[in-house]
Protein backbone atom coordinates (compact mmCIF):
# COMPACT_ATOMS: atom_id res chain seq x y z
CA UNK A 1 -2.40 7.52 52.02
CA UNK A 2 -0.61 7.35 55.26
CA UNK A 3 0.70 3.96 54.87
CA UNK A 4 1.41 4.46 51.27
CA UNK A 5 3.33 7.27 52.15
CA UNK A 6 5.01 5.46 55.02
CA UNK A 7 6.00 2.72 52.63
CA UNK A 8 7.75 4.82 50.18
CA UNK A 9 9.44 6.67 52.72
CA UNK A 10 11.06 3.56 53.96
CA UNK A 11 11.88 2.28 50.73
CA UNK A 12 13.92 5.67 49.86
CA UNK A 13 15.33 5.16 53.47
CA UNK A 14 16.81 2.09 52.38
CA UNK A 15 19.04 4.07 49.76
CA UNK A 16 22.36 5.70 49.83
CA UNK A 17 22.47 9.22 51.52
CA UNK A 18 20.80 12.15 49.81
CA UNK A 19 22.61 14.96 48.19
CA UNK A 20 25.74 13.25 46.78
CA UNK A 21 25.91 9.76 45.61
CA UNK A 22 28.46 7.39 46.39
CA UNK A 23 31.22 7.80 43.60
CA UNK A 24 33.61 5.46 42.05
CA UNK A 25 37.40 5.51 42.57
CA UNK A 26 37.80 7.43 38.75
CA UNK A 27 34.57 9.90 38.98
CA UNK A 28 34.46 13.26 39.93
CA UNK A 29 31.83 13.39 42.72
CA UNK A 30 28.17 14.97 41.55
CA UNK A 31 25.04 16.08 43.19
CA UNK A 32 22.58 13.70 42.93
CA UNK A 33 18.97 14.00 41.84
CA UNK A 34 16.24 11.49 42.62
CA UNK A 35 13.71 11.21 40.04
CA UNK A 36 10.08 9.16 41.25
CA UNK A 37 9.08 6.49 39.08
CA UNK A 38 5.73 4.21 39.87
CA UNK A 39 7.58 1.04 39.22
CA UNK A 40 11.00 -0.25 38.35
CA UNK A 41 12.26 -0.76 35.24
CA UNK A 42 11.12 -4.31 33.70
CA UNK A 43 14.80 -4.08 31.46
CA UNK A 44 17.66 -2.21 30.54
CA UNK A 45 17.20 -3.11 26.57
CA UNK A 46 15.85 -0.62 24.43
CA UNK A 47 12.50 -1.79 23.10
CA UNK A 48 12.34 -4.69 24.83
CA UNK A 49 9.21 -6.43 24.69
CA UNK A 50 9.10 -6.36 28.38
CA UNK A 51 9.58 -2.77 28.48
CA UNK A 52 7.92 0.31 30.47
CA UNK A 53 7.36 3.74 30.50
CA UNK A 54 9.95 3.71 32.51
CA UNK A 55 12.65 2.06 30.51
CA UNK A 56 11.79 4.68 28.19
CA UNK A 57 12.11 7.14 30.58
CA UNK A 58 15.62 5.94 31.49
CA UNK A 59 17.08 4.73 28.47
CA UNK A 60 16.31 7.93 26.64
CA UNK A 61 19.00 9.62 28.21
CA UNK A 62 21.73 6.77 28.07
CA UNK A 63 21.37 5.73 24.22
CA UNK A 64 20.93 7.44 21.05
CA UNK A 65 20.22 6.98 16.93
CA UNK A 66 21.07 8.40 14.17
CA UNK A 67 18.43 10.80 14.68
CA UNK A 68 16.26 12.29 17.22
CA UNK A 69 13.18 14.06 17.91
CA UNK A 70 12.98 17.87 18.92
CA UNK A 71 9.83 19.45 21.07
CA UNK A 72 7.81 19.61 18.25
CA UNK A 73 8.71 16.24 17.12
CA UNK A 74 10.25 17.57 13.89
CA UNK A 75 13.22 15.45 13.30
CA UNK A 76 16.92 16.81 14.04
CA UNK A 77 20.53 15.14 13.59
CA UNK A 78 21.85 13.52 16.36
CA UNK A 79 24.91 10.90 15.31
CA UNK A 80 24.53 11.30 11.98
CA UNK A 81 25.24 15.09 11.19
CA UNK A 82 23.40 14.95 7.99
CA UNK A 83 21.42 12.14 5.61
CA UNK A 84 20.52 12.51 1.79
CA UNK A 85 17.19 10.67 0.93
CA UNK A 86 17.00 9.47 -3.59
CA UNK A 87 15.30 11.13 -5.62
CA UNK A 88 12.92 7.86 -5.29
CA UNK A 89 12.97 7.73 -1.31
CA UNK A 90 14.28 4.14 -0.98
CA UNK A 91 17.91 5.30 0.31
CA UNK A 92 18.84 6.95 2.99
CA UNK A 93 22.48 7.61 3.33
CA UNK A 94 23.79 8.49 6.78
CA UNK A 95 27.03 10.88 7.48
CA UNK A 96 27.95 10.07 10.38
CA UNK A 97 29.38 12.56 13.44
CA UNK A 98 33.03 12.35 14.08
CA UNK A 99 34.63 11.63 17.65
CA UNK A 100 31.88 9.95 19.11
CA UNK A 101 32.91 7.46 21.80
CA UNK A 102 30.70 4.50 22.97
CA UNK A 103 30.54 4.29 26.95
CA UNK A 104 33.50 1.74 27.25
CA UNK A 105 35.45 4.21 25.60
CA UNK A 106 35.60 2.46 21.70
CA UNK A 107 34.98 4.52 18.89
CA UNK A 108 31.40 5.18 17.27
CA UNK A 109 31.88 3.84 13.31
CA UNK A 110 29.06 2.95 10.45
CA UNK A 111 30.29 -1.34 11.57
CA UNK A 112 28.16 0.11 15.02
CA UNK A 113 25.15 1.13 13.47
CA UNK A 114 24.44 -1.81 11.33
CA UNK A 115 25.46 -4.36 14.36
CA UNK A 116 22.85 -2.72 16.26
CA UNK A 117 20.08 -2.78 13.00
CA UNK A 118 21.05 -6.87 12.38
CA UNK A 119 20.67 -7.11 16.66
CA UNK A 120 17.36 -5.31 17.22
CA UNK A 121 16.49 -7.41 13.36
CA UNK A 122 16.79 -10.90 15.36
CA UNK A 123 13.26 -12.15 16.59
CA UNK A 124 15.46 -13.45 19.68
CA UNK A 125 15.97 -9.93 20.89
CA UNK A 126 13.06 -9.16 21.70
CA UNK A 127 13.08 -5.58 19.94
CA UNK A 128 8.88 -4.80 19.66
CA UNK A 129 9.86 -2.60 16.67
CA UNK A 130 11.05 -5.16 14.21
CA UNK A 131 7.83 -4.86 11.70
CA UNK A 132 9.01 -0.85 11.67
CA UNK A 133 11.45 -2.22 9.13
CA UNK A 134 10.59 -6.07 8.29
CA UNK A 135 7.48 -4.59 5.76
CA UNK A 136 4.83 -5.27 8.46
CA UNK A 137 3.92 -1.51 9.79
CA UNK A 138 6.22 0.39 7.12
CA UNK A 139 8.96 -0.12 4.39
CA UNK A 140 11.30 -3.30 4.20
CA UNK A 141 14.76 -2.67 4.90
CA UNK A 142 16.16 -4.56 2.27
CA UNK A 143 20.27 -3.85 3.22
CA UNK A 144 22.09 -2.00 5.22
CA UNK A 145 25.77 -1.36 4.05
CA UNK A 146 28.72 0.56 5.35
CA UNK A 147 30.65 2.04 2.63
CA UNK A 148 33.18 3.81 4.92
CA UNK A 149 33.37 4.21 8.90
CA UNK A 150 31.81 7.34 8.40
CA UNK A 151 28.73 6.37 6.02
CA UNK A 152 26.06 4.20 6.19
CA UNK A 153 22.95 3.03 3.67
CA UNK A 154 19.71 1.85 4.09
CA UNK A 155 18.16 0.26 1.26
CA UNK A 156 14.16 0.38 1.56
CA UNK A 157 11.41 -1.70 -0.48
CA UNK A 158 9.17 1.51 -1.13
CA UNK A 159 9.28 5.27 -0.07
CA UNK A 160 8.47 5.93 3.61
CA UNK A 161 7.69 9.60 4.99
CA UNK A 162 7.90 8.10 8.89
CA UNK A 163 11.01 6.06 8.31
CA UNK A 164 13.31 9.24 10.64
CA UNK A 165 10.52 9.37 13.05
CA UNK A 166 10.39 5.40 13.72
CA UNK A 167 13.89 5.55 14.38
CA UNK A 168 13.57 7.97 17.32
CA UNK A 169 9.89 6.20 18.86
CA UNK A 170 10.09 6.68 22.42
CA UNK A 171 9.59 3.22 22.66
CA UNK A 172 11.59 1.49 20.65
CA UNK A 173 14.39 3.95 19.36
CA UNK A 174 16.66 2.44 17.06
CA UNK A 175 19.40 3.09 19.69
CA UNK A 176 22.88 2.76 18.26
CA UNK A 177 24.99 0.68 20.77
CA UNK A 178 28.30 -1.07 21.01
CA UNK A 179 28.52 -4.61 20.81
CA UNK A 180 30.01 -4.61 24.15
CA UNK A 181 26.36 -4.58 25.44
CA UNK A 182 26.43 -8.09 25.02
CA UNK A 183 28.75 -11.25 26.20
CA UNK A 184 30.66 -13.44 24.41
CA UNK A 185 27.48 -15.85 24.59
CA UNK A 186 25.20 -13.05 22.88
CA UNK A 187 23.43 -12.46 25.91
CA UNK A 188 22.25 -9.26 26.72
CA UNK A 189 24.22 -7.46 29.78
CA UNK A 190 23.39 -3.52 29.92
CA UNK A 191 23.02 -0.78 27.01
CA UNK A 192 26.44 0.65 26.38
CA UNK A 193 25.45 3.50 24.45
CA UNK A 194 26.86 6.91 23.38
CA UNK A 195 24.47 9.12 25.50
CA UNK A 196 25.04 11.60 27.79
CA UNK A 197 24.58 9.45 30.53
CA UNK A 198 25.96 5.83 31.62
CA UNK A 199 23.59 2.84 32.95
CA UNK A 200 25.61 2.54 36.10
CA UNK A 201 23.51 0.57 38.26
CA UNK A 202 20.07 -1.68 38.66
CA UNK A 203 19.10 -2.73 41.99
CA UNK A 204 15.70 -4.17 40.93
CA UNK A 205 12.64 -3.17 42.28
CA UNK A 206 14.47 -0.26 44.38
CA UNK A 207 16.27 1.96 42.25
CA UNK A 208 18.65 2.76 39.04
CA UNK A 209 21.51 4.77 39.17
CA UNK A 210 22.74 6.87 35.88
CA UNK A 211 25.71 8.53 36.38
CA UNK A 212 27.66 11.41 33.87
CA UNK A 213 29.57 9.95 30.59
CA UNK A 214 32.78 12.52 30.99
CA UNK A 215 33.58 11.94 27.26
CA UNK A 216 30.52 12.52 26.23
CA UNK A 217 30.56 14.71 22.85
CA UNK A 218 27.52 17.41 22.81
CA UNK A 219 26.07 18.42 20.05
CA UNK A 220 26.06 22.20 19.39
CA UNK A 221 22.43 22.95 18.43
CA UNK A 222 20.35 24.28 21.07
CA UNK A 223 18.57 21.84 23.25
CA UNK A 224 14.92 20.90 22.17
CA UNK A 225 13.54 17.55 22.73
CA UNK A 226 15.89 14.52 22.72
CA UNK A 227 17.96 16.53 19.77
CA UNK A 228 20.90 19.44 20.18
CA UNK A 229 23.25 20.13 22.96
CA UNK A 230 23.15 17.58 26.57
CA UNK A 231 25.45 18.41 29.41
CA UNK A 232 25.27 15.97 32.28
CA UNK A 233 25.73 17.75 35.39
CA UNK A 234 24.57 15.27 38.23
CA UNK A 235 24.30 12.04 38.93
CA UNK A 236 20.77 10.79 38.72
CA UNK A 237 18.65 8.05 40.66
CA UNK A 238 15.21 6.51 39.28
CA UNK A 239 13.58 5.44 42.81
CA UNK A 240 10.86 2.96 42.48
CA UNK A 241 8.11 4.60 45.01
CA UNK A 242 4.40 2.74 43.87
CA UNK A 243 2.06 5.47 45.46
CA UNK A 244 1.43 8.95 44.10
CA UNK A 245 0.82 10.17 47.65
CA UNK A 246 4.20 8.96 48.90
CA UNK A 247 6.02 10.38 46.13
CA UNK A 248 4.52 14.05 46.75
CA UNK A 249 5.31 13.15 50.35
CA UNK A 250 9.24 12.26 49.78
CA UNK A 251 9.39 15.29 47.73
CA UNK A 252 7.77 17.46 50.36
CA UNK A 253 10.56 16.06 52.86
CA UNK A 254 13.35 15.96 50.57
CA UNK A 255 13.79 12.34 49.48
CA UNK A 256 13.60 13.13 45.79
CA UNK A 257 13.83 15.78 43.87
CA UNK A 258 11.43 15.69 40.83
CA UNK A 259 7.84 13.17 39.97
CA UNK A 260 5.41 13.35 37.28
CA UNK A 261 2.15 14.54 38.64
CA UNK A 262 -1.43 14.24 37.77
CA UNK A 263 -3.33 17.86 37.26
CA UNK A 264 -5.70 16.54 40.35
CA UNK A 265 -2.33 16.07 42.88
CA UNK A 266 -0.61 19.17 42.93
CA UNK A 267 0.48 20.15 46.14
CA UNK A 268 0.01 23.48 47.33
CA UNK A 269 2.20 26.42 47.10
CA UNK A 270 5.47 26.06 48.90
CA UNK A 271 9.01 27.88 48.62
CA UNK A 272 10.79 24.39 48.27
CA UNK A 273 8.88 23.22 45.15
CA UNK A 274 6.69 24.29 42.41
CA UNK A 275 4.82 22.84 39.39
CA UNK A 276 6.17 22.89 36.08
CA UNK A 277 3.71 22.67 33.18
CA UNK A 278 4.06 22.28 29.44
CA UNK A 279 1.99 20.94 26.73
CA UNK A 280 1.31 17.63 26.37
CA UNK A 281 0.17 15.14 23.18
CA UNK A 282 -1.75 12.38 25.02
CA UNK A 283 -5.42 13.29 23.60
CA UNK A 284 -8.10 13.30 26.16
CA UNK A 285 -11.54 12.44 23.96
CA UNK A 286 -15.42 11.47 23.85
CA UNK A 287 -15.62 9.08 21.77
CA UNK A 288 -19.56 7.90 20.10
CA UNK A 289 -19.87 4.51 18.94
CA UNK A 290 -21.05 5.34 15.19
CA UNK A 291 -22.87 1.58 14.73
CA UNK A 292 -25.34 2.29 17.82
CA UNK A 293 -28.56 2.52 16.17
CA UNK A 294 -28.88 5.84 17.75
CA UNK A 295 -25.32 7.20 17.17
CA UNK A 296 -25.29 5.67 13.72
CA UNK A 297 -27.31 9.14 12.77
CA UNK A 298 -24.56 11.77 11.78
CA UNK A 299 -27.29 14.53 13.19
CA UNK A 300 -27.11 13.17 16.72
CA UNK A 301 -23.36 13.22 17.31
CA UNK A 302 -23.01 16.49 15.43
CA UNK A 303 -25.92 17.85 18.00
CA UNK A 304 -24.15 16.50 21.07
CA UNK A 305 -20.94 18.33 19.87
CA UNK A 306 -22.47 21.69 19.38
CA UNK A 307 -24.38 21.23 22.86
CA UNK A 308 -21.47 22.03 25.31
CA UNK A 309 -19.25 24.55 25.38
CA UNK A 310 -16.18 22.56 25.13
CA UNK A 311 -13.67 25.26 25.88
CA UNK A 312 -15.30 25.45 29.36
CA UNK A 313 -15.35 21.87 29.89
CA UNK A 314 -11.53 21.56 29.33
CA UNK A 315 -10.64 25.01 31.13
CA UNK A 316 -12.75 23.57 34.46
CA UNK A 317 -11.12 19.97 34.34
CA UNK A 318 -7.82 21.25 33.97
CA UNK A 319 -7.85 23.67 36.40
CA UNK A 320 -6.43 26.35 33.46
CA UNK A 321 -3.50 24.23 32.61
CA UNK A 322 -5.07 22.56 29.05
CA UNK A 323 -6.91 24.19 25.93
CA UNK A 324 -9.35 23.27 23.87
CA UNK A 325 -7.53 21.78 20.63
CA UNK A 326 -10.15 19.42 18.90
CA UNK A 327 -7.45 18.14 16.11
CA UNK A 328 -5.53 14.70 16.51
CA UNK A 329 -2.62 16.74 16.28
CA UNK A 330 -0.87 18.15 19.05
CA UNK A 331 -0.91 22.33 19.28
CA UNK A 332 2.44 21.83 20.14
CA UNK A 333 4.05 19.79 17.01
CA UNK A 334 5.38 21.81 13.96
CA UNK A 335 2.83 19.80 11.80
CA UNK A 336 -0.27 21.77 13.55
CA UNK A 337 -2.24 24.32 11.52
CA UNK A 338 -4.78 27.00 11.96
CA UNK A 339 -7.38 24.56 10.50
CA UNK A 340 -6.26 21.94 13.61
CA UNK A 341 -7.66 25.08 15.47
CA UNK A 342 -10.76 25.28 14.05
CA UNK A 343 -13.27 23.12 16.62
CA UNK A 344 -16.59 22.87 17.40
CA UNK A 345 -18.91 26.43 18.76
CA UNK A 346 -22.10 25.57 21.15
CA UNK A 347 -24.92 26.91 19.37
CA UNK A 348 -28.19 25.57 20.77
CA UNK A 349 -30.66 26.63 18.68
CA UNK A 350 -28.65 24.38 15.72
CA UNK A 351 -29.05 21.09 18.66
CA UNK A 352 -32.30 21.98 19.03
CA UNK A 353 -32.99 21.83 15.19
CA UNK A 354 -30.38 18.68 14.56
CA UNK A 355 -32.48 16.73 17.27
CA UNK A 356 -35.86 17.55 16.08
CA UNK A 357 -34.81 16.46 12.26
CA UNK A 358 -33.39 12.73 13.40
CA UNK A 359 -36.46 12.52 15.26
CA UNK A 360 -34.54 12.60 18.87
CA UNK A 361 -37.45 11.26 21.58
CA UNK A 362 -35.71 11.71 24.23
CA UNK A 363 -33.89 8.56 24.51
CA UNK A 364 -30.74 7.45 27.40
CA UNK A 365 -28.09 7.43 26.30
CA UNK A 366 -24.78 5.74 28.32
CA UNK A 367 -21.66 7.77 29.01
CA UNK A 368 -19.03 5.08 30.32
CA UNK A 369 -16.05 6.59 32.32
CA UNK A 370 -13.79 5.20 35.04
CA UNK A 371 -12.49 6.81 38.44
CA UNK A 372 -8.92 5.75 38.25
CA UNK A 373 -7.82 8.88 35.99
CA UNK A 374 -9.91 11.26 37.33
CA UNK A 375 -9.69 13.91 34.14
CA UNK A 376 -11.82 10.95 32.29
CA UNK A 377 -14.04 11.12 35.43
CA UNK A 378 -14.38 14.77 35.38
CA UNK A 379 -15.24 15.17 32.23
CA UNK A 380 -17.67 12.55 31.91
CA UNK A 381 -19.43 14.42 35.15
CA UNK A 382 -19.17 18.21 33.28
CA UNK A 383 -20.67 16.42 29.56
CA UNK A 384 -23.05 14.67 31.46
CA UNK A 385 -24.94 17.41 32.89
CA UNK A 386 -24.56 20.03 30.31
CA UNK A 387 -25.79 17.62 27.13
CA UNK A 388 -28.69 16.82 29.78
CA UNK A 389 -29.27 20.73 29.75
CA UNK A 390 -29.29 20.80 26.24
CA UNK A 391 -32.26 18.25 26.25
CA UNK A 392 -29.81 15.26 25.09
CA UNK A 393 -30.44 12.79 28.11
CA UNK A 394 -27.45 11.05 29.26
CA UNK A 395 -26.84 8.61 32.36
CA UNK A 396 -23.51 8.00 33.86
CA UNK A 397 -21.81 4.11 34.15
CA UNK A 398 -18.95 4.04 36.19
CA UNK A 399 -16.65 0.98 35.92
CA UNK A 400 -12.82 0.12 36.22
CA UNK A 401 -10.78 0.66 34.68
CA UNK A 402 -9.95 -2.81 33.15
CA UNK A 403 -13.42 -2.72 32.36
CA UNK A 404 -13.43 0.00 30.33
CA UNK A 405 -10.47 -0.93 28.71
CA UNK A 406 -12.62 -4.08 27.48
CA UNK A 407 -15.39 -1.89 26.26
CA UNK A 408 -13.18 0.33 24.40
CA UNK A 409 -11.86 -2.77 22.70
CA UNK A 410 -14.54 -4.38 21.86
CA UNK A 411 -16.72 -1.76 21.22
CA UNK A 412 -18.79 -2.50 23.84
CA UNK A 413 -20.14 1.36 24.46
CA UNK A 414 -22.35 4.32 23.62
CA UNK A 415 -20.47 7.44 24.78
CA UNK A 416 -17.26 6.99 26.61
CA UNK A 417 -14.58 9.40 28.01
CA UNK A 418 -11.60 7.95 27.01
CA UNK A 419 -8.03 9.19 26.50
CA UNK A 420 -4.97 7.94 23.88
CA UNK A 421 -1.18 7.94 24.24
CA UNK A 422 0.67 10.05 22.27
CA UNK A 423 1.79 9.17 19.07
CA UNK A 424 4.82 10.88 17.37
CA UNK A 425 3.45 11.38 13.98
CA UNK A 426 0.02 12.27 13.17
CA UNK A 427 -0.46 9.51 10.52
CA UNK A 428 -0.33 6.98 13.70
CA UNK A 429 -2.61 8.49 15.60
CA UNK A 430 -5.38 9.05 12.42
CA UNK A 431 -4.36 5.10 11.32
CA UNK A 432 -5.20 4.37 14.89
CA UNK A 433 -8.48 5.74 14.79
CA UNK A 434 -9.79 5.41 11.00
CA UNK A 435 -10.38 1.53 10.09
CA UNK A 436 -12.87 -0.94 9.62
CA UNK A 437 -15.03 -1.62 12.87
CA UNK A 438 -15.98 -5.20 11.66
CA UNK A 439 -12.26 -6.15 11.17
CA UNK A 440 -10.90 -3.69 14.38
CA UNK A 441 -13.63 -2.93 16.99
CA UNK A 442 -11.01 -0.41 18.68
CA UNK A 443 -11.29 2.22 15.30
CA UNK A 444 -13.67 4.74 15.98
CA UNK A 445 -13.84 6.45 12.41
CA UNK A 446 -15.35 4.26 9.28
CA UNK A 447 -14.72 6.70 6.07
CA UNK A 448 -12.77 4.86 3.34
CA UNK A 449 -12.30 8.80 1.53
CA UNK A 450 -10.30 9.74 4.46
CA UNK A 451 -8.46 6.39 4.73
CA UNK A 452 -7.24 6.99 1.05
CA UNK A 453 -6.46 10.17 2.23
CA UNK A 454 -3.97 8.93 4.74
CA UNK A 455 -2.34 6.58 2.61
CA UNK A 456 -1.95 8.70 -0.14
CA UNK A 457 1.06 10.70 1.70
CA UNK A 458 2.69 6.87 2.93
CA UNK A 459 5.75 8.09 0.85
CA UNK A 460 5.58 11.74 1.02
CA UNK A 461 8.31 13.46 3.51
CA UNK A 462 7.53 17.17 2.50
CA UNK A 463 6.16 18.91 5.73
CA UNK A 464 4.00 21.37 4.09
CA UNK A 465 2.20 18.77 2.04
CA UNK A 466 1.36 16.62 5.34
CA UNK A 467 0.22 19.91 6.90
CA UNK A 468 -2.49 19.74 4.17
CA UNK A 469 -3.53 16.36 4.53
CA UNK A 470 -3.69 16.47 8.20
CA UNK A 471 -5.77 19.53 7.92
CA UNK A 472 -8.17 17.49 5.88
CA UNK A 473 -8.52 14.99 7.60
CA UNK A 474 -9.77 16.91 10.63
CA UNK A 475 -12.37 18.84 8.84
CA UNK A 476 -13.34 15.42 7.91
CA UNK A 477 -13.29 13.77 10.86
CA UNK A 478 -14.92 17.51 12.18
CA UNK A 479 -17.84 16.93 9.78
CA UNK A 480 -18.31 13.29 10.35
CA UNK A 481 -18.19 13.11 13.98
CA UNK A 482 -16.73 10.06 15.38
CA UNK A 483 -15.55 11.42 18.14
CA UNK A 484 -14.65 14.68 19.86
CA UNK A 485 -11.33 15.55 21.36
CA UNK A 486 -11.29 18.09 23.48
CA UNK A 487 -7.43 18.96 24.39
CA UNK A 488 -3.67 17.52 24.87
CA UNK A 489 -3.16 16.07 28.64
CA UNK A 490 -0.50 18.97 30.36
CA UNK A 491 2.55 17.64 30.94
CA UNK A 492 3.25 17.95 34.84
CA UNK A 493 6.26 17.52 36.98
CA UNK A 494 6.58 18.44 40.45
CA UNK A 495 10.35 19.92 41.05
CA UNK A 496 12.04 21.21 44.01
CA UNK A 497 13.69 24.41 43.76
CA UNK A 498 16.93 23.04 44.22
CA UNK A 499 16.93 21.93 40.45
CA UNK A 500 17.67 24.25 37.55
CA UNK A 501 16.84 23.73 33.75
CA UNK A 502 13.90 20.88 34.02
CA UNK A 503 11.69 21.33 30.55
CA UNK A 504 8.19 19.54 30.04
CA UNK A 505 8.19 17.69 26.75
CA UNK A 506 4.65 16.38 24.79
CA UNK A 507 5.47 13.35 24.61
CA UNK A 508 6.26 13.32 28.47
CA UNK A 509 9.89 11.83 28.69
CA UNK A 510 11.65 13.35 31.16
CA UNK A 511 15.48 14.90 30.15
CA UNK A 512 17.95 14.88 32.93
CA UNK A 513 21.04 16.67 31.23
CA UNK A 514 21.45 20.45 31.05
CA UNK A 515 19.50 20.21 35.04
CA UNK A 516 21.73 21.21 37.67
CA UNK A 517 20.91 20.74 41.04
CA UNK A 518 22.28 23.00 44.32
């Protein structure tokens, strides 16, 4: 930890002073805040396929699209004011905002949204998002047209309810940009985007610089998410420090200002920093592998999910900061329901009678689980020794995490504590987990009635209606028993109090305008 620490001291040593960064001859001087990242960015494009987390991270607060996604990942205007979908869902017409100014200073028209679709459209791009819109993972885009600077069309193959959301994917936004981001050659240089910040600088492997777009043109909504009203008030710096430890330690001496933090690093109490926590939508789960010859009995997994009061299990690995939610979707998105809250109650005597009906004789079984993300571990440890309570025997494997990875993959397990990504829609996370094991050893749910549940609202944008389905499918999944998730992974940054207006976000992005720093 020492040398780690050491390291990433040194390497923050190498950068310009603290405090203020270095300003150019036009820009009004800012305070600067340094933001920790684990690695450097891979590339400035967005949805590149050699993109990071981290590019992500960046990017999301130098470009934008059309649209964008608020904290409950409902969808919100962002450069288009408004849209009007036909009566058959295949068009989308965009009205577009007016005085919106690219980063060079050229004006934001319809001729910039669908040079940016026909870029990101050209296998040679790169752009890991293309079967979004090529009829691979959703609807074909079959034109895009312009019929005024201010309006623009999408013509689809077949109704889509996630077309919005794909546009705003974390990953692989549909970011409008100006042509500019290119040379004459068609090679790619940096994003030149509308957002509220400009991609000012790249030293690779040390640091990138992002500095305040002064005719930037806010929206007036209130700020939630990516969507609504962004101020830049500081410059901002993305340091590349590797270690965990020598990030807490650069924050503890002032080096940076802000790092994401695991729920098993934070520091302890100090006047000069604190912990800021918000819900998160990366599902942390135990997942059964339903073609095990013991696991393939219905009665088994439903008795190992009534065996442990799960509650406690999430309350004691999180240290308070998570709750129990055993839905696929998110307590914190607008689509969640007071079914999603319905989970599973220990009741003993109802194990005791589930085992003794599948004729339970006391068989191991294997719980795999890694050390490298120690909430896994953790949990593993607490299910471990409470299903052995509950007379369901259960040994521990510990492997790494590459390992596991396989396993997971494969299929390669009996129990394992596992945890997903977040997705931005509930339909991706329920397609990622309902399949056909013999086709996709990674699906962890076989039930073709729920699977024709799921596809059946492929076209269907109506909020309440998806509420329903959702619902369904987690009594399903509830009653089945592929798998039990037991809460949302916190969202946790470490600050120092010199920053003002930081906000945790599920899907774990982190928003640098509207924060001021003293």
């Amino acid at each position: 930890m020492k040398r780690a620490a050491m390291a990433g001291a040194l390497a923050i040593a190498a950068l310009p002073a603290s405090g203020w960064a270095q300003p150019s001859a036009a820009a009004p001087a800012f305070p600067e805040i340094r933001f920790a990242i684990n690695t450097d960015t891979t590339t400035s494009m967005p949805g590149n396929v050699l993109r990071n987390t981290f590019t992500d991270e960046i990017l999301a607060n130098v470009v934008e699209s059309l649209v964008a996604l608020k904290s409950d990942s409902s969808i919100a205007p962002m450069l288009a004011d408004s849209w009007d979908i036909s009566p058959d869902g295949k068009q989308y017409t965009f009205h577009l905002r007016h005085g919106v100014v690219f980063h060079n200073g050229t004006p934001f028209t319809s001729a910039d949204v669908k040079w940016s679709y026909d870029y990101f459209m050209k296998p040679q791009s790169g752009y890991v998002c293309r079967g979004n819109y090529d009829g691979h993972r959703g609807p074909k885009v079959l034109a895009v047209t312009t019929p005024d600077p201010r309006t623009v069309v999408f013509e689809l193959d077949r109704p889509s309810a996630l077309f919005l959301t794909h546009m705003t994917e974390p990953r692989c936004p549909l970011a409008i940009l100006s042509p500019a981001s290119l040379d004459k050659n068609g090679t790619w240089l940096k994003p030149v985007g509308t957002g509220p910040f400009i991609f000012s600088e790249w030293k690779q492997g040390q640091y990138v610089l992002l500095t305040p777009f002064a005719q930037y043109r806010s929206r007036t909504e209130p700020p939630s998410g990516l969507a609504g009203a962004k101020h830049p008030r500081a410059n901002v710096r993305f340091v590349a420090v590797p270690d965990e430890a020598a990030q807490v330690s650069a924050l503890m001496s002032g080096q940076i200002d802000m790092m994401h933090i695991s729920e098993n690093t934070r520091p302890p109490s100090d006047p000069h920093w604190h912990v800021i926590a918000g819900p998160g939508a990366d599902p942390a789960a135990f997942l059964m592998q339903t073609r095990d010859p013991l696991l393939a009995d219905v009665r088994i997994r439903r008795a190992i999910a009534l065996a442990v009061d799960l509650p406690g299990v999430v309350n004691a690995v999180s240290g308070g900061l998570a709750r129990y939610n055993s839905s696929l979707t998110p307590d914190a998105e607008a689509l969640y329901t007071a079914g999603d809250a319905v989970g599973y109650k220990q009741n003993l005597p109802e194990v005791k009678r589930l085992l003794a009906a599948a004729g339970y004789a006391g068989q191991t079984l294997t719980l795999e689980t890694n050390r490298r993300y120690v909430h896994m571990y953790s949990s593993a440890v607490y299910m471990q020794s409470l299903l052995s309570q509950a007379g369901i025997k259960v040994k521990l494997q510990v492997v790494e995490w590459g390992t596991q990875v396989n396993d997971f993959r494969s299929g390669h397990f009996q129990l394992m504590s596992f945890g997903y990504s977040a997705r931005i829609e509930p339909a991706l996370m329920y397609g990622d987990v309902l399949g056909d094991k013999s086709k996709n050893p990674m699906v962890q749910w076989e039930n073709p009635k729920a699977r024709a549940l799921l596809r059946s609202i492929d076209g269907v944008t109506d909020p309440a209606a998806r509420k329903q389905v959702f619902e369904q499918l987690h009594q399903m999944m509830m009653d089945d028993v592929p798998m039990i998730v037991l809460n949302d992974t916190p969202d946790l940054t470490l600050v120092s109090n010199r920053l003002q207006g930081v906000t945790t976000w599920p899907l774990g992005l982190q928003r640098f305008f509207n924060v001021t720093k003293n």
